[in-house]
Protein backbone atom coordinates (compact mmCIF):
# COMPACT_ATOMS: atom_id res chain seq x y z
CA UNK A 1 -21.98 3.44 -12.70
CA UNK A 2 -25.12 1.83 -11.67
CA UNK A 3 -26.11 1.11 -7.80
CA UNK A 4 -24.83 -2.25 -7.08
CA UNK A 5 -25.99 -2.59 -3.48
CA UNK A 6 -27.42 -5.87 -3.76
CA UNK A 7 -25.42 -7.22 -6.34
CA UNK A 8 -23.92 -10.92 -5.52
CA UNK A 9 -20.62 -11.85 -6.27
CA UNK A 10 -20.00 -14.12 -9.09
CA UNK A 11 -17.23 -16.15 -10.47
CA UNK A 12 -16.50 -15.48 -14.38
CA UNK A 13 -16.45 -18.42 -16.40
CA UNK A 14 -12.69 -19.36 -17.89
CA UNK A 15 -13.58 -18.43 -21.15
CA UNK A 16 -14.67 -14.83 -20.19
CA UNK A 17 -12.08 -14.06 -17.91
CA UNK A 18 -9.84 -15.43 -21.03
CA UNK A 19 -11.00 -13.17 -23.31
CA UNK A 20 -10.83 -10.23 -20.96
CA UNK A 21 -7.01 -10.51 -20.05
CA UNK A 22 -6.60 -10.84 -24.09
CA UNK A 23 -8.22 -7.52 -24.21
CA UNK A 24 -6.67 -5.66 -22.09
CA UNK A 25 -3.08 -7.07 -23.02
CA UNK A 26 -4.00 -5.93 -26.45
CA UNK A 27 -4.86 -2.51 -25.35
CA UNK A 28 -1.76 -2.74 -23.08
CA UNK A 29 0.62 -3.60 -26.54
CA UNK A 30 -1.43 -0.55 -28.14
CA UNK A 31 -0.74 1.93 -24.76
CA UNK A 32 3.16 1.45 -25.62
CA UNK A 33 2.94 3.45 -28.73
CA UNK A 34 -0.60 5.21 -28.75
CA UNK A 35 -1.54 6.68 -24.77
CA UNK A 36 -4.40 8.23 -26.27
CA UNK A 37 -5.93 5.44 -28.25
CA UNK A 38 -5.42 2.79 -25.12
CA UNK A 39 -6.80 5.56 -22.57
CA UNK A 40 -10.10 5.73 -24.69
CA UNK A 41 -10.20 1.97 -25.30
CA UNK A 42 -10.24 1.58 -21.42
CA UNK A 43 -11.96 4.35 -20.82
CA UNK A 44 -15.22 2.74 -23.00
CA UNK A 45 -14.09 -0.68 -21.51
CA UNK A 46 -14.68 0.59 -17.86
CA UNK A 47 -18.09 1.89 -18.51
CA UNK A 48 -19.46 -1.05 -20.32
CA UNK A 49 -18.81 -3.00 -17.61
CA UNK A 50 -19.82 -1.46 -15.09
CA UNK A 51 -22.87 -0.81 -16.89
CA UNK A 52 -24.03 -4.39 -17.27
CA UNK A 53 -22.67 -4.83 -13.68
CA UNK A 54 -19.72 -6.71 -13.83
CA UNK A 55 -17.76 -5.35 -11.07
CA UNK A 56 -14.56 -7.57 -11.61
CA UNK A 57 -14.40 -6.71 -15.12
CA UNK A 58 -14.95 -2.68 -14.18
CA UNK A 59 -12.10 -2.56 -11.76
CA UNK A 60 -9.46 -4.75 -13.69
CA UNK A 61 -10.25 -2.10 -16.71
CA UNK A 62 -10.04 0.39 -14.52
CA UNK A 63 -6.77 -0.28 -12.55
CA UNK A 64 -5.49 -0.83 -16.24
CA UNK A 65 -6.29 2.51 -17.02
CA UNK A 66 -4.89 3.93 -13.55
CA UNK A 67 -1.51 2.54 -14.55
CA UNK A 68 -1.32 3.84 -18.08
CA UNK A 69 -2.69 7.29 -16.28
CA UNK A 70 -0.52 7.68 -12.90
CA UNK A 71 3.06 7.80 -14.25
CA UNK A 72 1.68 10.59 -16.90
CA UNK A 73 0.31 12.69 -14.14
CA UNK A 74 -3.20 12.01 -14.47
CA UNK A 75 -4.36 9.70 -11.56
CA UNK A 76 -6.82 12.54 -10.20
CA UNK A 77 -8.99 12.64 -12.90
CA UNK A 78 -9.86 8.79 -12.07
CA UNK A 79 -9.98 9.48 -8.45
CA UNK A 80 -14.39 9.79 -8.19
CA UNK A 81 -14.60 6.60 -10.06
CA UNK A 82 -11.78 4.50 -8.07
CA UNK A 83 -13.62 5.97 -5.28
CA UNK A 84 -17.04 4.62 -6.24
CA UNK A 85 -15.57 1.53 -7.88
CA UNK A 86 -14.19 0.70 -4.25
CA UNK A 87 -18.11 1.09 -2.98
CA UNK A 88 -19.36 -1.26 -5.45
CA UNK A 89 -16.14 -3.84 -4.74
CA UNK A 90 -17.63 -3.54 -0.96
CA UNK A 91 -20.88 -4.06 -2.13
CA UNK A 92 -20.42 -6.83 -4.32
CA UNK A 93 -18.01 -9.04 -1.56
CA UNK A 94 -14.76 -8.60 -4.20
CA UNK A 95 -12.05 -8.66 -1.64
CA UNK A 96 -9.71 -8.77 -4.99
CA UNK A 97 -11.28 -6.27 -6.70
CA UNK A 98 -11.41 -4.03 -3.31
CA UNK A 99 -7.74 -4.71 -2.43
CA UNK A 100 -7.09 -3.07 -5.75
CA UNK A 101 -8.81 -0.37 -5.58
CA UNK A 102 -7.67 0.90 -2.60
CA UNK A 103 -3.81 0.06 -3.81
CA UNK A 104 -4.60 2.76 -6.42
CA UNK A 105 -6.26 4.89 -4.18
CA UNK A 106 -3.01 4.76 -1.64
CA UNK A 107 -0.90 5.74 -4.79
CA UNK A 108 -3.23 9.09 -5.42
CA UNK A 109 -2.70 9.94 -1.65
CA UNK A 110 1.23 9.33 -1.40
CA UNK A 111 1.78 11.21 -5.05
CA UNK A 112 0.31 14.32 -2.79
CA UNK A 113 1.84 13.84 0.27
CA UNK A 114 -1.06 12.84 2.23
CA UNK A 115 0.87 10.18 3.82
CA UNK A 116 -1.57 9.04 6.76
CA UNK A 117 -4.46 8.52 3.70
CA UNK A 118 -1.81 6.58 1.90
CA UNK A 119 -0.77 4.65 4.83
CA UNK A 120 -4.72 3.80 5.39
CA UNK A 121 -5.50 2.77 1.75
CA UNK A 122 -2.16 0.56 1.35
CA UNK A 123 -3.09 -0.96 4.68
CA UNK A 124 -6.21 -1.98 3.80
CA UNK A 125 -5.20 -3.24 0.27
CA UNK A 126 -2.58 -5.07 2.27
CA UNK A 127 -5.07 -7.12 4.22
CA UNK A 128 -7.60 -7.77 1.60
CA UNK A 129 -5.05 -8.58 -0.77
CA UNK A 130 -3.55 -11.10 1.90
CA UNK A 131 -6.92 -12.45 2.60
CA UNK A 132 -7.82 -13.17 -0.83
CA UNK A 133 -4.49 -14.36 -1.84
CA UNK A 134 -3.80 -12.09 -4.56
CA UNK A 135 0.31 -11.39 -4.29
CA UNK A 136 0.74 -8.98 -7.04
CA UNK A 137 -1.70 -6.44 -4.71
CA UNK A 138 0.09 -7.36 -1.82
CA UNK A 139 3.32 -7.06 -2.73
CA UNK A 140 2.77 -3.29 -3.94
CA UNK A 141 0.90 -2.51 -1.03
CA UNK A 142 4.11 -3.30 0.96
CA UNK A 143 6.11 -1.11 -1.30
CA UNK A 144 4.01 1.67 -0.70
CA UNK A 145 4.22 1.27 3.12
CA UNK A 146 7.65 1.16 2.83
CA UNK A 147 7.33 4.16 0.62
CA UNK A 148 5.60 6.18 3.44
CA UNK A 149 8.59 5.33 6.25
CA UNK A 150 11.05 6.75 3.20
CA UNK A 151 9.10 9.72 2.66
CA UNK A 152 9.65 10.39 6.43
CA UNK A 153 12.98 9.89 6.93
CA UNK A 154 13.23 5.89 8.19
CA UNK A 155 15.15 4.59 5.84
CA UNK A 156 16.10 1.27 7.78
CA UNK A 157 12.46 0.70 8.71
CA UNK A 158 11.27 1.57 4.68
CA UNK A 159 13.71 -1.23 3.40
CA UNK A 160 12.95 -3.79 5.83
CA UNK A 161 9.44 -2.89 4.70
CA UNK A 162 10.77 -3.69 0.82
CA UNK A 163 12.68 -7.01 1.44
CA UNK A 164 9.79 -8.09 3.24
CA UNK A 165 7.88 -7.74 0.06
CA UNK A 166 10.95 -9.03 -1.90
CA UNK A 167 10.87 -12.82 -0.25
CA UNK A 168 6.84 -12.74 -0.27
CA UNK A 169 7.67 -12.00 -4.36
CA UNK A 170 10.35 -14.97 -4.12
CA UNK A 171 9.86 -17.55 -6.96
CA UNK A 172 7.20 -15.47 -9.53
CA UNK A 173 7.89 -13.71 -12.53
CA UNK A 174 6.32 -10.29 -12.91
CA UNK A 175 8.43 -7.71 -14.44
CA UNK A 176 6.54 -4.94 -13.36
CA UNK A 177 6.94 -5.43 -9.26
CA UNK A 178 10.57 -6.87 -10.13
CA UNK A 179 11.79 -3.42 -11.69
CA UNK A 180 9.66 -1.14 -9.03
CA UNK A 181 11.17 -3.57 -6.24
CA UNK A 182 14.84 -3.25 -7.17
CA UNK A 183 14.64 0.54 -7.64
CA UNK A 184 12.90 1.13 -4.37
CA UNK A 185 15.60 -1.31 -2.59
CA UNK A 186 18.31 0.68 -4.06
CA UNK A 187 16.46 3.83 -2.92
CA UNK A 188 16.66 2.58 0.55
CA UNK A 189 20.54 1.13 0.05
CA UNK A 190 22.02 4.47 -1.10
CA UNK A 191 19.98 6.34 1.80
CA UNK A 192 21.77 4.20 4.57
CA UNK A 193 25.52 4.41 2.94
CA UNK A 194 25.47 0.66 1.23
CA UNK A 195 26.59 2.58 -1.78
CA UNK A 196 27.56 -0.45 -4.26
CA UNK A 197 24.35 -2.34 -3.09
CA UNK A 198 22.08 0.31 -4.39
CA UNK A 199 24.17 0.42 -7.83
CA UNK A 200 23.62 -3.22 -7.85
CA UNK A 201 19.72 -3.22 -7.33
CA UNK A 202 19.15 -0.13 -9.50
CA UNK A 203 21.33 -2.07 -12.13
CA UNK A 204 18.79 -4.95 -11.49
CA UNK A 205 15.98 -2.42 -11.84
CA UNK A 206 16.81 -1.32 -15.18
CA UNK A 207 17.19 -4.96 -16.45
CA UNK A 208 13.41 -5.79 -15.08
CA UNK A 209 12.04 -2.48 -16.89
CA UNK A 210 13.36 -3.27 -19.92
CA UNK A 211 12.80 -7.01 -20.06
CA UNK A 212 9.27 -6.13 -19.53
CA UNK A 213 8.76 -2.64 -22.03
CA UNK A 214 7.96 -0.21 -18.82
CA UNK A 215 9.76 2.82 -19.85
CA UNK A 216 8.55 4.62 -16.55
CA UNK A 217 10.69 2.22 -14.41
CA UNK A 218 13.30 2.36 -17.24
CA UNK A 219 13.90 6.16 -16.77
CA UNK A 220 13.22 6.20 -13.50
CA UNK A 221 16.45 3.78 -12.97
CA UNK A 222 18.69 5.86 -14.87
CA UNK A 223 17.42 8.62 -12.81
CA UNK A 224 18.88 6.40 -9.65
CA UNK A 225 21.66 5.96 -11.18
CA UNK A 226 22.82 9.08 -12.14
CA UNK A 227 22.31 9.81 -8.27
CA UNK A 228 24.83 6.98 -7.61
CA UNK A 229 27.01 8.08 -10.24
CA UNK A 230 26.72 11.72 -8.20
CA UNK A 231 27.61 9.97 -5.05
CA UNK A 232 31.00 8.71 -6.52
CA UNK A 233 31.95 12.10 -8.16
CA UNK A 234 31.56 9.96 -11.74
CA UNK A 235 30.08 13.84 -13.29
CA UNK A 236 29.94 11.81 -16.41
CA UNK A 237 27.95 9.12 -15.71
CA UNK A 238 25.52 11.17 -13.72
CA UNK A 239 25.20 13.00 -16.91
CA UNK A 240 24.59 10.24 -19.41
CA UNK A 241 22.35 8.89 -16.92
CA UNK A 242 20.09 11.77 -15.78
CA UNK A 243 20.05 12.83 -19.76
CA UNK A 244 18.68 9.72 -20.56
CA UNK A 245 15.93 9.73 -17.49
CA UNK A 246 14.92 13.21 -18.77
CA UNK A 247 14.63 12.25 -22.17
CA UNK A 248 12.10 9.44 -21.14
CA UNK A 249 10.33 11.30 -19.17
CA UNK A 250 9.88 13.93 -21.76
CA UNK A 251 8.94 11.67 -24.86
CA UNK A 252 6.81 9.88 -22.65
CA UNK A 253 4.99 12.44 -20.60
CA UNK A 254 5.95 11.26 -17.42
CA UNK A 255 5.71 14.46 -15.21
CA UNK A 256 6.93 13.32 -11.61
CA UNK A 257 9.83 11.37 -13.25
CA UNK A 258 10.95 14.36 -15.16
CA UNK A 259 10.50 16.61 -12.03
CA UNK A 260 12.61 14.34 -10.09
CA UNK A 261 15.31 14.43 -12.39
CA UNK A 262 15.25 18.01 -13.07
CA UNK A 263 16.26 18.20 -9.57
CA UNK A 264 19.33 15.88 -9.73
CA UNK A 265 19.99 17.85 -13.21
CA UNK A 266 20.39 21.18 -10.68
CA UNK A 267 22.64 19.00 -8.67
CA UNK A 268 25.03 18.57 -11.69
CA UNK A 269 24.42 21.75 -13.16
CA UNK A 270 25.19 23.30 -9.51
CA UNK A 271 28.60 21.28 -9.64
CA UNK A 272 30.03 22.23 -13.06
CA UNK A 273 29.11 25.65 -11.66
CA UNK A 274 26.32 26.62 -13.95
CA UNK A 275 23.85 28.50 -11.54
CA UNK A 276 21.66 29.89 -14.60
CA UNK A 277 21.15 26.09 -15.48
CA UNK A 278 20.39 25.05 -11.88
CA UNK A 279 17.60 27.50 -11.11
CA UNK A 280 16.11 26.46 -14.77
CA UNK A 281 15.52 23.34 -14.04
CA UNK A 282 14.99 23.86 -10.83
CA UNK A 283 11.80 26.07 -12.01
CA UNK A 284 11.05 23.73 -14.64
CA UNK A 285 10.42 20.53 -12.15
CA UNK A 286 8.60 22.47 -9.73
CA UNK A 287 6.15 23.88 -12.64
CA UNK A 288 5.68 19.73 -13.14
CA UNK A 289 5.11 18.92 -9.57
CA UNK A 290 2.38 21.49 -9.04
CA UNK A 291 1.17 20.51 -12.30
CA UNK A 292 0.54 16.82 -10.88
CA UNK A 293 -0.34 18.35 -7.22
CA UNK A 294 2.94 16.24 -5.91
CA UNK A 295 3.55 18.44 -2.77
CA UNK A 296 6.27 16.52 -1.75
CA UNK A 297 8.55 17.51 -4.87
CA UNK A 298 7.02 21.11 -4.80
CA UNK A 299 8.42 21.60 -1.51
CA UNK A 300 11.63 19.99 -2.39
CA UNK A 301 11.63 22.40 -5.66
CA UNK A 302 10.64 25.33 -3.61
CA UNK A 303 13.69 24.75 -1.07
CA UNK A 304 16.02 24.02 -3.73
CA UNK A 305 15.25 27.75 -5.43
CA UNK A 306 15.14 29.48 -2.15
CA UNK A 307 19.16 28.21 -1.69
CA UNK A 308 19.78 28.86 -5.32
CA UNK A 309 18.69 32.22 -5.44
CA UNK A 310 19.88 32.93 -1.86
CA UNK A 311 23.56 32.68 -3.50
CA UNK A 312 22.83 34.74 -6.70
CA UNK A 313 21.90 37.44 -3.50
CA UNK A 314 18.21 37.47 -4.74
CA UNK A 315 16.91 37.92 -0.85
CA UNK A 316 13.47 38.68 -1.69
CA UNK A 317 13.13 35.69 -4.51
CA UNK A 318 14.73 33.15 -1.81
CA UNK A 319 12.10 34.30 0.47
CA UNK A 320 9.40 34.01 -0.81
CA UNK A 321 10.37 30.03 -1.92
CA UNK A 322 11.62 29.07 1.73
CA UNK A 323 8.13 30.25 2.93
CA UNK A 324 6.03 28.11 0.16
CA UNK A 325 8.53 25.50 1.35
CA UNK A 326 7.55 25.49 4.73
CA UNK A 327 4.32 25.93 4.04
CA UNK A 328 3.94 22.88 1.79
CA UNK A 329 5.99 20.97 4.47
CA UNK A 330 3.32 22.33 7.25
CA UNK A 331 0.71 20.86 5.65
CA UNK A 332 2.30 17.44 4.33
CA UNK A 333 3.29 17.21 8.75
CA UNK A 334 -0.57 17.71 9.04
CA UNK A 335 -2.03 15.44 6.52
CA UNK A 336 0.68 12.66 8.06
CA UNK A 337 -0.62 12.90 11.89
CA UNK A 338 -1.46 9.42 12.58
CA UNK A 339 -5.30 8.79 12.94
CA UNK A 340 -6.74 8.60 16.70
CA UNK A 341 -5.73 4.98 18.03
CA UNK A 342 -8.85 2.69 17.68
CA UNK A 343 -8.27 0.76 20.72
CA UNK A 344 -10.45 1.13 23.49
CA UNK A 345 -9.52 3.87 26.45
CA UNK A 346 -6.74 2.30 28.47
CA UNK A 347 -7.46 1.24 31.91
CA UNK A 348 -5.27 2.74 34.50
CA UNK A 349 -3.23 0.41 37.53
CA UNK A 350 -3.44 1.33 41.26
CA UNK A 351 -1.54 4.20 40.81
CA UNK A 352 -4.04 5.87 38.14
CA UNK A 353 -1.59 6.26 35.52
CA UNK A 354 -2.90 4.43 32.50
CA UNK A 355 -2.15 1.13 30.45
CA UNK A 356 -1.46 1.03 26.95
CA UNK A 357 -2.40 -2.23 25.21
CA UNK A 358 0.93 -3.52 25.04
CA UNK A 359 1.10 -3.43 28.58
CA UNK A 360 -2.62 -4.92 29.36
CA UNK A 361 -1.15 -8.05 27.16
CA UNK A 362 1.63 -8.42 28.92
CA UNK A 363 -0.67 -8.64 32.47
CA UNK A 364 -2.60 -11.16 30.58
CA UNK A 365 0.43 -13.29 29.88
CA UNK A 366 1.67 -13.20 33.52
CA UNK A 367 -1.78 -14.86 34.15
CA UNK A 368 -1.06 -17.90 32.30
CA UNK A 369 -0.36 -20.20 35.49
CA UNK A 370 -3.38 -18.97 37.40
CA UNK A 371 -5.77 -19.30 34.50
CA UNK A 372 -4.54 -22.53 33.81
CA UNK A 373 -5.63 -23.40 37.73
CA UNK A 374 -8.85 -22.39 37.14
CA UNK A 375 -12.13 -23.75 35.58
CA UNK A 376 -11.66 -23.96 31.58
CA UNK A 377 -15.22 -21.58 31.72
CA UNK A 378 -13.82 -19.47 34.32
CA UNK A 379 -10.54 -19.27 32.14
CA UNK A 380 -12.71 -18.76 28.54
CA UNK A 381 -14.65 -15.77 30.17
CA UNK A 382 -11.77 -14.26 31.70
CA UNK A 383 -9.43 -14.06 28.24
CA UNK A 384 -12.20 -13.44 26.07
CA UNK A 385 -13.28 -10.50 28.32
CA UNK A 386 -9.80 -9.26 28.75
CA UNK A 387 -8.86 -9.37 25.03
CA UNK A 388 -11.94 -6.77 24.71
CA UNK A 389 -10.44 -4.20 27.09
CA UNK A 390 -6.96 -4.46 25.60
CA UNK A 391 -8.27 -4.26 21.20
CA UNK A 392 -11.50 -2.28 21.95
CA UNK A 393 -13.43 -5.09 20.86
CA UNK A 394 -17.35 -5.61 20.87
CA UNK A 395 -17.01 -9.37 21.49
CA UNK A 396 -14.56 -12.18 21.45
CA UNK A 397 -15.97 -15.48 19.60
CA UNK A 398 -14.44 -18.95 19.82
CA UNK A 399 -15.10 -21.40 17.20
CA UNK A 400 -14.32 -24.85 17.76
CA UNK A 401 -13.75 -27.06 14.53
CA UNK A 402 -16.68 -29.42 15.10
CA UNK A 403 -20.29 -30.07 13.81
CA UNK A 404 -22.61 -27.12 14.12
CA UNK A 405 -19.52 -24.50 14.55
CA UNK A 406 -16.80 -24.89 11.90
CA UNK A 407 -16.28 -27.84 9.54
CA UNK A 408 -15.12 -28.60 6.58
CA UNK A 409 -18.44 -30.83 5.61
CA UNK A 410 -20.37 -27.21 6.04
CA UNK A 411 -17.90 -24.34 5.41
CA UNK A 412 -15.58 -25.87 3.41
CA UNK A 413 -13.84 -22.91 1.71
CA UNK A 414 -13.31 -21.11 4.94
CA UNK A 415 -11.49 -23.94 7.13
CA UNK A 416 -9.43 -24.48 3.53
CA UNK A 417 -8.83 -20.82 3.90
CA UNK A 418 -7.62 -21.10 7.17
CA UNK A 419 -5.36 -23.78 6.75
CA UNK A 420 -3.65 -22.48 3.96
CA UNK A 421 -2.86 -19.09 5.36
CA UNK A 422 -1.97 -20.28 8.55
CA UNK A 423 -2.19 -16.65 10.00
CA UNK A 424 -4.36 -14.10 11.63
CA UNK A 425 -6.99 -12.64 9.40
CA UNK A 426 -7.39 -8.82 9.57
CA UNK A 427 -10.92 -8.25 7.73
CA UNK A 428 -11.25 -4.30 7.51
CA UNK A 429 -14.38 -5.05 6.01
CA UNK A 430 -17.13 -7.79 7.05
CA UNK A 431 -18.83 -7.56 3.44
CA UNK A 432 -15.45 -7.75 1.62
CA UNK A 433 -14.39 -11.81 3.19
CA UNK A 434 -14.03 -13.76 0.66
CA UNK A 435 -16.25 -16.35 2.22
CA UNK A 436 -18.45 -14.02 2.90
CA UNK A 437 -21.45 -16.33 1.43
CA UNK A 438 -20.11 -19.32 3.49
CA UNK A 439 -19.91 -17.36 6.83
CA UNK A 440 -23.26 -14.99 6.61
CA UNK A 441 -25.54 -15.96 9.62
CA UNK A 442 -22.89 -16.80 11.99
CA UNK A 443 -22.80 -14.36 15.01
CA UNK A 444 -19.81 -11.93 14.31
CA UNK A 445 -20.37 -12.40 10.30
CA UNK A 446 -21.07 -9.01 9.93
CA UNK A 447 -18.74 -7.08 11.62
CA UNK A 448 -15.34 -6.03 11.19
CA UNK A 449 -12.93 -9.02 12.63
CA UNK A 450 -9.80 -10.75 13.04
CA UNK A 451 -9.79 -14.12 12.73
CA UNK A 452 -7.05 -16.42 14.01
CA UNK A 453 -6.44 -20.07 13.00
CA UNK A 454 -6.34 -21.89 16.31
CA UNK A 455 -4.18 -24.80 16.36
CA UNK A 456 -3.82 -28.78 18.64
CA UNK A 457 -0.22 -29.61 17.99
CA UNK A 458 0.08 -29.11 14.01
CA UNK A 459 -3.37 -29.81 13.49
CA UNK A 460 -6.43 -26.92 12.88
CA UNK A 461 -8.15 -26.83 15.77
CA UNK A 462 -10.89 -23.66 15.54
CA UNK A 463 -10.91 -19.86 15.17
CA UNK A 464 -10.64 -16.87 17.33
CA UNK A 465 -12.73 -14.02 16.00
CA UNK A 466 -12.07 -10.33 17.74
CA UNK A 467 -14.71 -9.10 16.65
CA UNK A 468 -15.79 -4.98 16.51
CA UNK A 469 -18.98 -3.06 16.62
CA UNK A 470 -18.60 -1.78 13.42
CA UNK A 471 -18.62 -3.24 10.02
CA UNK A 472 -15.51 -1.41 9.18
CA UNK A 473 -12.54 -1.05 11.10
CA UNK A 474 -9.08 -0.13 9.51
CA UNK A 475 -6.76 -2.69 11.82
CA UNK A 476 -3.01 -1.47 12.54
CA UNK A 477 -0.15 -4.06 12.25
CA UNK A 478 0.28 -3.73 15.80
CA UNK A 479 -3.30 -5.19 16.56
CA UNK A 480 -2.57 -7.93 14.55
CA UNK A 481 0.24 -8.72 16.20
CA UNK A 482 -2.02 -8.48 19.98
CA UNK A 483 -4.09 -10.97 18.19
CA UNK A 484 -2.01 -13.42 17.30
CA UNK A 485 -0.58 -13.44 20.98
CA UNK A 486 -3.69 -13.50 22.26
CA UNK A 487 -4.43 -16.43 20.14
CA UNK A 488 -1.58 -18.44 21.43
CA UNK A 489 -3.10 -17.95 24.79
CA UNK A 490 -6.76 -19.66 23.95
CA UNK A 491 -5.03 -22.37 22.53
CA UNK A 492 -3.71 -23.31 25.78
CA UNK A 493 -7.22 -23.69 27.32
């Protein structure tokens, strides 16, 4: 890939962006019979354009290839380019093109249980993807965030997570998230007891996958429901299921899938009493996960053979897998500590003991009456400085909708950007707004912000930008949610 520093984002014509989606559905007809040939097509695809510097084009041939590549077990040899792909999306200003990127790159991190990276990544994909308006990102950025509060344990939080991403999915056709939203629904239905509801969804799941030829999500539901079928004590339909899920996986070279099974395929071997099966393909999925570096199933392997061979009285062999076990689960607890908070060092109250940014906000909202006494300046100075202390902010910007500030006569695509989403912006990255062009100049333009549509009545009234020091600046839910509180407070002045 060539340095794209200075390259300036551009707008393909129809009939380019046409032919391009052609392509790649070609390749993608070609990928369902011949891996290979589609994974070289792509491959040349990729490089072409990012040789003649067409970002867009690079990173939509790119993800294409990620998603023929992940489900075989091959995402980390495309992890340097996704990586420098994402540089040249920042580069460039393609918030789409970014928000992708780092959806792919939050995949690579959960697959090895690096669930803090993940959580980043999908994040950030999260609010690019929302700020640009492109759902199909969003919506599988949510899945994966749900997909990190599975992985440890929240189950209730997880699916809340999914049927949040569910109703934003409401009303559009796409086969794909349909069948990867239905079997990660049931997932979180079967883990809190709502037994026939994840039968239902995983039911739904299978429908989706095969409506729309992805075998991945087809196997992988059969897999689900063979753990269902293990739940009611069905041994038979767990093992039509989990045979078929195995056989997919095999023909299709889908490693994780096939390790994941292999471990319900010890659960049924394990009840029909077959302990020479159990430890088989017990061995056999945990060859597959370290294969794909999936440390989350090579722990769950590892613990799984440690119990097996405790009962065959193999003391030494069970050993040796409960210590890989907890050392695997070690170091997926350390790659999961959350990131230092980004907010500014609390304050403390009389008493010394310190204030946590929830708390600071709630101060500030007991001050409503008395600000409201006071000079509209006095009142401006006094929120604007307080909303610093309590995000960690470098400044606090109010833009009235008016000649000279914001209007639609001048910056056009950004109040019609605020209208429509109607919500604070979180921009993780000044260079990546997709007004970027419109905005450049203004003070704050260049550093990491979020922006939130202030409002007379109904009607769009201005902005508040909380602005940071920094270009970059990964913002948490939870600021988001300060902001738009501390919004509603502004627009009382």
């Amino acid at each position: 890939m060539r340095n794209q520093t200075n390259a300036p984002a551009t707008t393909p014509s129809p009939t380019a962006e046409r032919a391009r989606i052609e392509a790649l559905a070609r390749i993608g007809r070609v990928a369902q019979r011949h891996a290979r040939l589609a994974d070289g097509l792509l491959e040349r695809l990729t490089a072409m354009a990012f040789e003649r510097d067409d970002t867009a084009a690079g990173v939509e041939a790119l993800c294409a290839r990620f998603a023929l590549l992940e489900p075989r077990g091959r995402a980390l040899e495309l992890l340097p380019t996704l990586e420098q792909a994402a540089a040249l999306a920042a580069a460039g200003h393609f918030p789409t093109q970014a928000a992708r990127v780092c959806e792919a790159l939050g995949r690579i991190a959960y697959q090895q249980g690096e669930y803090q990276l993940a959580s980043e990544q999908w994040s950030r994909a999260l609010d690019l993807a929302e700020v640009s308006s492109h759902l199909p990102t969003a919506v599988a950025a949510r899945i994966g965030l749900g997909q990190i509060h599975y992985a440890q344990a929240d189950w209730a939080r997880g699916l809340r997570q999914m049927r949040d991403a569910a109703e934003q999915m409401a009303g559009t056709e796409d086969s794909y998230l349909a069948a990867k939203l239905a079997l990660n629904i049931g997932v979180g239905s079967i883990e809190t007891g709502d037994l026939p509801a994840a039968e239902r969804h995983f039911s739904h799941g299978l429908a989706a996958a095969r409506r729309g030829g992805h075998r991945v999500f087809e196997a992988e539901a059969h897999w689900h429901l063979a753990r269902a079928a293990l739940a009611r004590q069905r041994m038979d339909w767990a093992v039509a299921d989990c045979r078929l899920a195995l056989d997919i996986a095999a023909r299709q070279g889908y490693p994780w899938l096939e390790a994941a099974a292999s471990r319900t395929w010890t659960e049924i071997a394990m009840a029909r009493g077959d302990t020479a099966a159990a430890i088989r393909s017990t061995r056999h999925g945990l060859a597959l996960a370290q294969r794909i570096q999936a440390r989350a199933q090579a722990r769950q392997a590892h613990l799984q053979l440690a119990q097996l061979l405790q009962a065959e009285g193999d003391a030494a062999g069970a050993l040796e897998h409960l210590w890989q076990h907890l050392a695997l689960q070690s170091e997926i607890e350390r790659l999961s500590l959350p990131a230092r908070a980004t907010l500014a060092a609390p304050t403390g109250d009389d008493t010394g003991a310190p204030l946590t940014p929830e708390e600071l906000l709630l101060h500030l909202c007991a001050q409503r009456q008395r600000l409201a006494s006071i000079p509209p300046t006095e009142a401006l100075a006094e929120l604007k400085a307080a909303s610093t202390r309590i995000l960690g902010l470098a400044r606090v910007i109010r833009w009235p909708l008016e000649t000279g500030g914001l209007c639609a006569e001048t910056r056009p695509r950004y109040v019609d950007l605020l209208t429509r989403h109607g919500a604070p912006l979180a921009l993780p990255d000044a260079a990546l707004h997709p007004c970027h062009d419109e905005l450049s100049g203004l003070a704050g333009a260049a550093e990491a912000r979020i922006e939130v549509p202030l409002y007379d009545g109904a009607r769009l009234a201005g902005a508040l930008w909380l602005v940071d020091a920094r270009p970059t600046r990964p913002w948490t839910r939870q600021e988001v949610l300060i902001a738009s509180q501390l919004g509603l407070l502004f627009e009382r002045l």
